[in-house]
Protein backbone atom coordinates (compact mmCIF):
# COMPACT_ATOMS: atom_id res chain seq x y z
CA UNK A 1 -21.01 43.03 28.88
CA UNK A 2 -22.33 39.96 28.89
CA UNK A 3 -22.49 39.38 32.69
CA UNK A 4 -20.10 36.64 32.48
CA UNK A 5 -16.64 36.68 34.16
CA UNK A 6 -14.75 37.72 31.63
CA UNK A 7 -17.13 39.13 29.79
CA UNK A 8 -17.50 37.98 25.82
CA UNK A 9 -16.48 41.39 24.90
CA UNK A 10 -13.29 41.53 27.04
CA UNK A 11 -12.35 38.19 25.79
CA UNK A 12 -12.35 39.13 22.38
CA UNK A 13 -10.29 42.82 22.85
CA UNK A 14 -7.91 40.57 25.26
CA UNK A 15 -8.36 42.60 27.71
CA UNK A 16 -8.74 42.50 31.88
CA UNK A 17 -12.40 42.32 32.63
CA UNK A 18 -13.56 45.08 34.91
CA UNK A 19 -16.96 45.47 34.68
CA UNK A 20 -17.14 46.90 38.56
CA UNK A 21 -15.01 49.71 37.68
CA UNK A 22 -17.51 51.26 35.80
CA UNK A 23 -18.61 53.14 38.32
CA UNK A 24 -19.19 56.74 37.96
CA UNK A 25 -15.92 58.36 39.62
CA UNK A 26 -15.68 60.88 42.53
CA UNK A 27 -12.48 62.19 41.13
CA UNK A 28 -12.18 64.50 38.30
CA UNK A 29 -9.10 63.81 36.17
CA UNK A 30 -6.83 66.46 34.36
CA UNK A 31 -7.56 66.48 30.00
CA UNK A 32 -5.25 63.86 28.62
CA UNK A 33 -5.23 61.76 31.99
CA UNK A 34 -7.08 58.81 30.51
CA UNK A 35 -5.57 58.63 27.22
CA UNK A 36 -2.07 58.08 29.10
CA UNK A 37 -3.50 55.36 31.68
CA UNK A 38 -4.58 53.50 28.40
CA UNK A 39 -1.14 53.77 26.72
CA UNK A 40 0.58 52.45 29.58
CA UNK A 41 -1.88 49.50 29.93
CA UNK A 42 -1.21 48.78 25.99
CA UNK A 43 2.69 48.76 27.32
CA UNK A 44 2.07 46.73 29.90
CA UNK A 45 -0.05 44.35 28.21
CA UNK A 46 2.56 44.05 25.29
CA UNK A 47 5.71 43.38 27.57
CA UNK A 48 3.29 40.71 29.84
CA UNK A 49 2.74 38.97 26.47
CA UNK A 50 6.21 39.10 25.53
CA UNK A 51 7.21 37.84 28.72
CA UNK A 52 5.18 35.23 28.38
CA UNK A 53 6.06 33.76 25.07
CA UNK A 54 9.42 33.89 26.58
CA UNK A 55 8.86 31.57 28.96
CA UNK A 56 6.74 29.46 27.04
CA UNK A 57 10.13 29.13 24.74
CA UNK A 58 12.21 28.22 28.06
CA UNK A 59 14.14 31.84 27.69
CA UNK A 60 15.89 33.31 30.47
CA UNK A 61 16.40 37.05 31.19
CA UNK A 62 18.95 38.98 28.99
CA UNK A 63 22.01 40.76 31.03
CA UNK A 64 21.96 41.69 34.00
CA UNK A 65 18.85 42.85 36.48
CA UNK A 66 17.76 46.16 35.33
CA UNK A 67 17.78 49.20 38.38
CA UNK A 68 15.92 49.06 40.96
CA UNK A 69 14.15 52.55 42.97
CA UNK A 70 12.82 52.08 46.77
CA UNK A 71 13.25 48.25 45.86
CA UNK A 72 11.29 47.16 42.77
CA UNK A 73 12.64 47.13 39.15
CA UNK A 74 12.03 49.65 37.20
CA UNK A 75 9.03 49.36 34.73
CA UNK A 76 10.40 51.68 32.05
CA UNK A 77 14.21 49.95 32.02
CA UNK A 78 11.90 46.48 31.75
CA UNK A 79 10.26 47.62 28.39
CA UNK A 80 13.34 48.74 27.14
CA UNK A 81 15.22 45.09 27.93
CA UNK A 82 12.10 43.64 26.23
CA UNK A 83 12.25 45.53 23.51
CA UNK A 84 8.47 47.04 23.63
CA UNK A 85 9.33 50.78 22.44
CA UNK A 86 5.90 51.30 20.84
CA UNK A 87 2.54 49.53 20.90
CA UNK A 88 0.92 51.98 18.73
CA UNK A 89 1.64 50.55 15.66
């Protein structure tokens, strides 16, 4: 880190610059527990990139309004209308 907000190195992994979460956390998480919060970020990242080049290009949503639980879309039905079935590659 650079001290800079975003930080050089952030900038260049396009990624969200955090540098105050860092901190040494209270909570102990399960094996495996990290490794799945970065996948989803990598998901999330993709389809917020996706969504906006879509807009960029003027596109509208495809169908109709994916399903909805306790009032917000789901995220996984979202990915799947955008297409983003794997960012590992």
């Amino acid at each position: 880190c650079d001290g800079h907000k975003p930080c050089a190195k952030c900038r260049n992994d396009n990624a969200l610059c955090c540098v105050t979460a860092l901190r040494t956390p209270k909570t102990v998480f399960p094996p495996g527990y990290t490794e799945l919060v970065e996948r989803q970020n990598k998901y999330l990242v993709s389809a917020l990139i996706t969504l906006y080049r879509r807009l960029l290009l003027g596109q509208s949503w495809d169908g109709a309004p994916v399903q909805e639980a306790n009032g917000f879309p789901l995220v996984h039905d979202i990915l799947e209308r955008l297409e983003i079935n794997t960012v590992d590659e």
